[in-house]
Protein backbone atom coordinates (compact mmCIF):
# COMPACT_ATOMS: atom_id res chain seq x y z
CA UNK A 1 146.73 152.86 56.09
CA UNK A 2 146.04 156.79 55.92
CA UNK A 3 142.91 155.92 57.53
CA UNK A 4 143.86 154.14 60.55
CA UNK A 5 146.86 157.08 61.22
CA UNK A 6 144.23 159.37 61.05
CA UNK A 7 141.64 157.33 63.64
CA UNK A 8 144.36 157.30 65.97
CA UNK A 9 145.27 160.80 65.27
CA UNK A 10 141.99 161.49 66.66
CA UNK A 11 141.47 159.45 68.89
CA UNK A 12 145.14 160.63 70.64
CA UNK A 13 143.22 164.23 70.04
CA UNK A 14 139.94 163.91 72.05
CA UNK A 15 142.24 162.13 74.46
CA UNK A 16 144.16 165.33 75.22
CA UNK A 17 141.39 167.51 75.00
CA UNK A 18 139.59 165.20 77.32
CA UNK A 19 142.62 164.91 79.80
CA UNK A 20 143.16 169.56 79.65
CA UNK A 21 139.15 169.75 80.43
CA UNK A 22 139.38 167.12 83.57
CA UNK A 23 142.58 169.21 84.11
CA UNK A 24 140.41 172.89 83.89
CA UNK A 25 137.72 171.23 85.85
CA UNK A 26 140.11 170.20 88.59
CA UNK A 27 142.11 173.53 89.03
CA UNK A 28 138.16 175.30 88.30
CA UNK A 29 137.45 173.13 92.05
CA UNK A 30 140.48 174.55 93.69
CA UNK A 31 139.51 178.22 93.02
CA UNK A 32 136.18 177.75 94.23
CA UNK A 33 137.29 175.60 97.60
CA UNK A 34 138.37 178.45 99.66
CA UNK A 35 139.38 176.46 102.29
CA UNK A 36 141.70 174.17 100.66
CA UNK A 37 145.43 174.41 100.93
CA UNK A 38 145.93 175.70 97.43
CA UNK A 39 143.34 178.57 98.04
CA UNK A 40 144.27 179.37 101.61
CA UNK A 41 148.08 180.03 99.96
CA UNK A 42 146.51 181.74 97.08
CA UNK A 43 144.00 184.01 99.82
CA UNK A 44 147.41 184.19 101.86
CA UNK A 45 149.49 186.07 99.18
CA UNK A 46 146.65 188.67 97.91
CA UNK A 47 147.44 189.47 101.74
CA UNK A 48 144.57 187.55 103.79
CA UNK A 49 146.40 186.34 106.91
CA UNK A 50 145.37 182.59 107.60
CA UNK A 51 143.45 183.32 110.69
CA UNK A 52 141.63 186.16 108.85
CA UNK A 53 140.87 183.45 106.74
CA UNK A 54 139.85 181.23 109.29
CA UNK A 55 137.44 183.70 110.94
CA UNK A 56 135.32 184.54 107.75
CA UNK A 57 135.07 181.44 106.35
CA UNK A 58 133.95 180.07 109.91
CA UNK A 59 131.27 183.11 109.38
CA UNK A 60 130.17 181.95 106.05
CA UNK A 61 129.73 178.71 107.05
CA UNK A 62 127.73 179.69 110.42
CA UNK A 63 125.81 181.82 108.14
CA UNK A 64 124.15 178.98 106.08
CA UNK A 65 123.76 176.33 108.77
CA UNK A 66 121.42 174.89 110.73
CA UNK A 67 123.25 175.14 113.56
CA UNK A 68 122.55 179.08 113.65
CA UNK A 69 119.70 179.00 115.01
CA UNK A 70 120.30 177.08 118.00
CA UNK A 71 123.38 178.26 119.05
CA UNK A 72 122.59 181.97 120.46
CA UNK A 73 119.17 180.03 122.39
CA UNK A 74 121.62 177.41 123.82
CA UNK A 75 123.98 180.34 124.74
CA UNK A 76 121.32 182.04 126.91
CA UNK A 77 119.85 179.08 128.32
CA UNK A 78 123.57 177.70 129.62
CA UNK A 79 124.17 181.61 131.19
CA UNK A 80 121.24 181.23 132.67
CA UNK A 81 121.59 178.06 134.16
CA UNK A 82 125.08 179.45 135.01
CA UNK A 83 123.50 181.82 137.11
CA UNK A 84 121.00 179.36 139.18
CA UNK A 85 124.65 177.13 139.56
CA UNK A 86 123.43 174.20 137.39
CA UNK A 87 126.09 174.23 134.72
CA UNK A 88 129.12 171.76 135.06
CA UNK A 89 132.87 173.87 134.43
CA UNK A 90 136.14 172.98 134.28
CA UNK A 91 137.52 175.27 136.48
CA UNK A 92 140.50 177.21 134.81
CA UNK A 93 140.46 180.00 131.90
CA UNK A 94 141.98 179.43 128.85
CA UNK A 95 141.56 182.25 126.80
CA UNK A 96 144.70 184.77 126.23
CA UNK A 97 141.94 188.05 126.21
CA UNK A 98 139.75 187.03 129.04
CA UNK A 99 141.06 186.88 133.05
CA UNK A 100 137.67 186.17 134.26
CA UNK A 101 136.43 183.26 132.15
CA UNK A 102 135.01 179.54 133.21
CA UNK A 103 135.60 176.47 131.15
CA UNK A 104 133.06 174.40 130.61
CA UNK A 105 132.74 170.62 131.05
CA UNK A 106 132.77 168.59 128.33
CA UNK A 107 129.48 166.83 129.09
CA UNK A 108 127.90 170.48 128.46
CA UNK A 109 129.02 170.58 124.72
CA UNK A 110 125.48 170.03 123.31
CA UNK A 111 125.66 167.83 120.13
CA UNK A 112 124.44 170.32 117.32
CA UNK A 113 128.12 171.70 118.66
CA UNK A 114 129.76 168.55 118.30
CA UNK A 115 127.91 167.32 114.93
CA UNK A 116 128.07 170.73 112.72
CA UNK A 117 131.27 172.90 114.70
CA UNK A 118 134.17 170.16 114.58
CA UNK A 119 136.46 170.35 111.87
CA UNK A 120 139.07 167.30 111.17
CA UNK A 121 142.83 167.73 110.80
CA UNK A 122 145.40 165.32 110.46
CA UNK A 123 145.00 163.96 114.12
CA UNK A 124 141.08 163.87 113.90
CA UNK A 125 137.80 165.71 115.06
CA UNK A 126 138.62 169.06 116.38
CA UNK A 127 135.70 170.47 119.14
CA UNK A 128 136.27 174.01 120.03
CA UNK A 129 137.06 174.35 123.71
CA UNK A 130 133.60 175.77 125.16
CA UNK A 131 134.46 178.59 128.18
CA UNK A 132 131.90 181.61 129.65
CA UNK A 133 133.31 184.63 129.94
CA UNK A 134 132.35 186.83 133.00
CA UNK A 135 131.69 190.38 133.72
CA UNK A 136 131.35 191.67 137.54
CA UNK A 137 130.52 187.69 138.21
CA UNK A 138 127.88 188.09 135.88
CA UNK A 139 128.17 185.14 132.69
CA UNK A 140 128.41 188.24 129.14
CA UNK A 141 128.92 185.72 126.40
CA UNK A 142 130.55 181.92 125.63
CA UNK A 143 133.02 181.42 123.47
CA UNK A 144 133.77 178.33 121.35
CA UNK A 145 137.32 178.55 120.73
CA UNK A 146 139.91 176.48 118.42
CA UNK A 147 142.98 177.85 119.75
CA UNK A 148 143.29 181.62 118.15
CA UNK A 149 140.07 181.25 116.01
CA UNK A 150 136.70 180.49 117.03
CA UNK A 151 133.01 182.03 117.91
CA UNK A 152 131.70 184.01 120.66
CA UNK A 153 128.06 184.60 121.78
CA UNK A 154 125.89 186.49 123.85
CA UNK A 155 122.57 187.76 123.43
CA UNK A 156 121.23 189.23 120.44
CA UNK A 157 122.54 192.51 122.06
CA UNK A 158 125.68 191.19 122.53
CA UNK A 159 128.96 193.25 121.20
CA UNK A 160 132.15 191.65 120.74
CA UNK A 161 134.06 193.43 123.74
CA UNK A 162 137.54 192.44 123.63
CA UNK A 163 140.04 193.43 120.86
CA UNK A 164 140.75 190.80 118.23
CA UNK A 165 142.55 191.81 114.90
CA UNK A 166 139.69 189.79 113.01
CA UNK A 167 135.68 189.56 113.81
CA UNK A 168 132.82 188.99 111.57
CA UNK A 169 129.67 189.48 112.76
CA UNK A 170 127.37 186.54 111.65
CA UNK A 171 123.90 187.40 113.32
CA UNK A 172 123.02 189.62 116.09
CA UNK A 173 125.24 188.91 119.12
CA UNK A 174 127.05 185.97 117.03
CA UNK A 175 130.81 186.93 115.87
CA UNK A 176 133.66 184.78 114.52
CA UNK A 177 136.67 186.02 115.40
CA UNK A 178 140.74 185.17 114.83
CA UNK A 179 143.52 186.45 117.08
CA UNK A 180 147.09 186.97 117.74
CA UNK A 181 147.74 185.44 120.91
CA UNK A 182 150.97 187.17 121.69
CA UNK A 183 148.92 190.32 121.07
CA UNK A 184 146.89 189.85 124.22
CA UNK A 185 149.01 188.19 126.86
């Protein structure tokens, strides 16, 4: 009898324990996701606005894919082609900073873009709204933007030259960047 209390006495013991380390190990995978809800809120009350957020962990992810590489040689080749008149647009200019800025067409969204930049929400696959930004008619840099958040690119001498509250630079000429978009209307 004192034997089989004290098997299930132990047995109701490694239970527990087992049950607080999947516990640990769960809340341990919520600190290190800093893109999760939990961590965002977390990130959000040490004072790191969401699009703050948003921009650098867009930059760390840039940082350590192989979509890198591509994107700045894609960039050049499209102003380029922009130039010579061979690059399909939208008309129209979406973006609160810019008043001299082209949309492109959706058929020139190449698809390293579409593979490795789309994030899903609720509602599905995100792609970040792809427009060239002009200077004295001349294309300066693209920018792949998701609303108030997003990337720009030039070449590798490129500058960010408008004023968001948040940029990270990522690679020569490559920034992520968040904005207030009743700051620049």
């Amino acid at each position: 009898m004192v034997l089989k209390h004290r098997t299930v006495g132990i047995s109701t013991a490694v239970g527990i324990i087992m049950l607080l380390a999947a516990i640990g190990l769960l809340i341990a995978h919520e600190f290190s996701d800093t893109k999760n809800g939990f961590s965002r809120t977390l990130r959000l009350l040490k004072g790191e606005p969401i699009l703050e957020q948003k921009a650098s962990d867009l930059a760390d992810e840039l940082r350590h894919s192989p979509v890198l590489p591509q994107l700045q040689s894609w960039t050049v080749a499209t102003m380029h082609r922009f130039r010579d008149g061979r690059v399909q647009t939208n008309g129209g200019n979406t973006l609160p900073w810019e008043n001299d800025a082209v949309m492109l067409a959706p058929s020139e969204m190449p698809l390293f873009i579409k593979k490795y930049l789309a994030y899903t929400n609720r509602l599905g696959d995100i792609l970040p709204e792809l427009s060239i930004v002009l200077t004295n008619k001349q294309p300066s840099y693209i920018a792949l933007n998701f609303g108030n958040w997003g990337i720009v690119v030039g070449d590798s001498n490129y500058r960010v030259c408008f004023d968001p509250e948040w940029t990270n630079n990522v690679a020569p000429g490559i920034y992520t960047f968040g904005i207030q978009w009743e700051s620049h209307r």
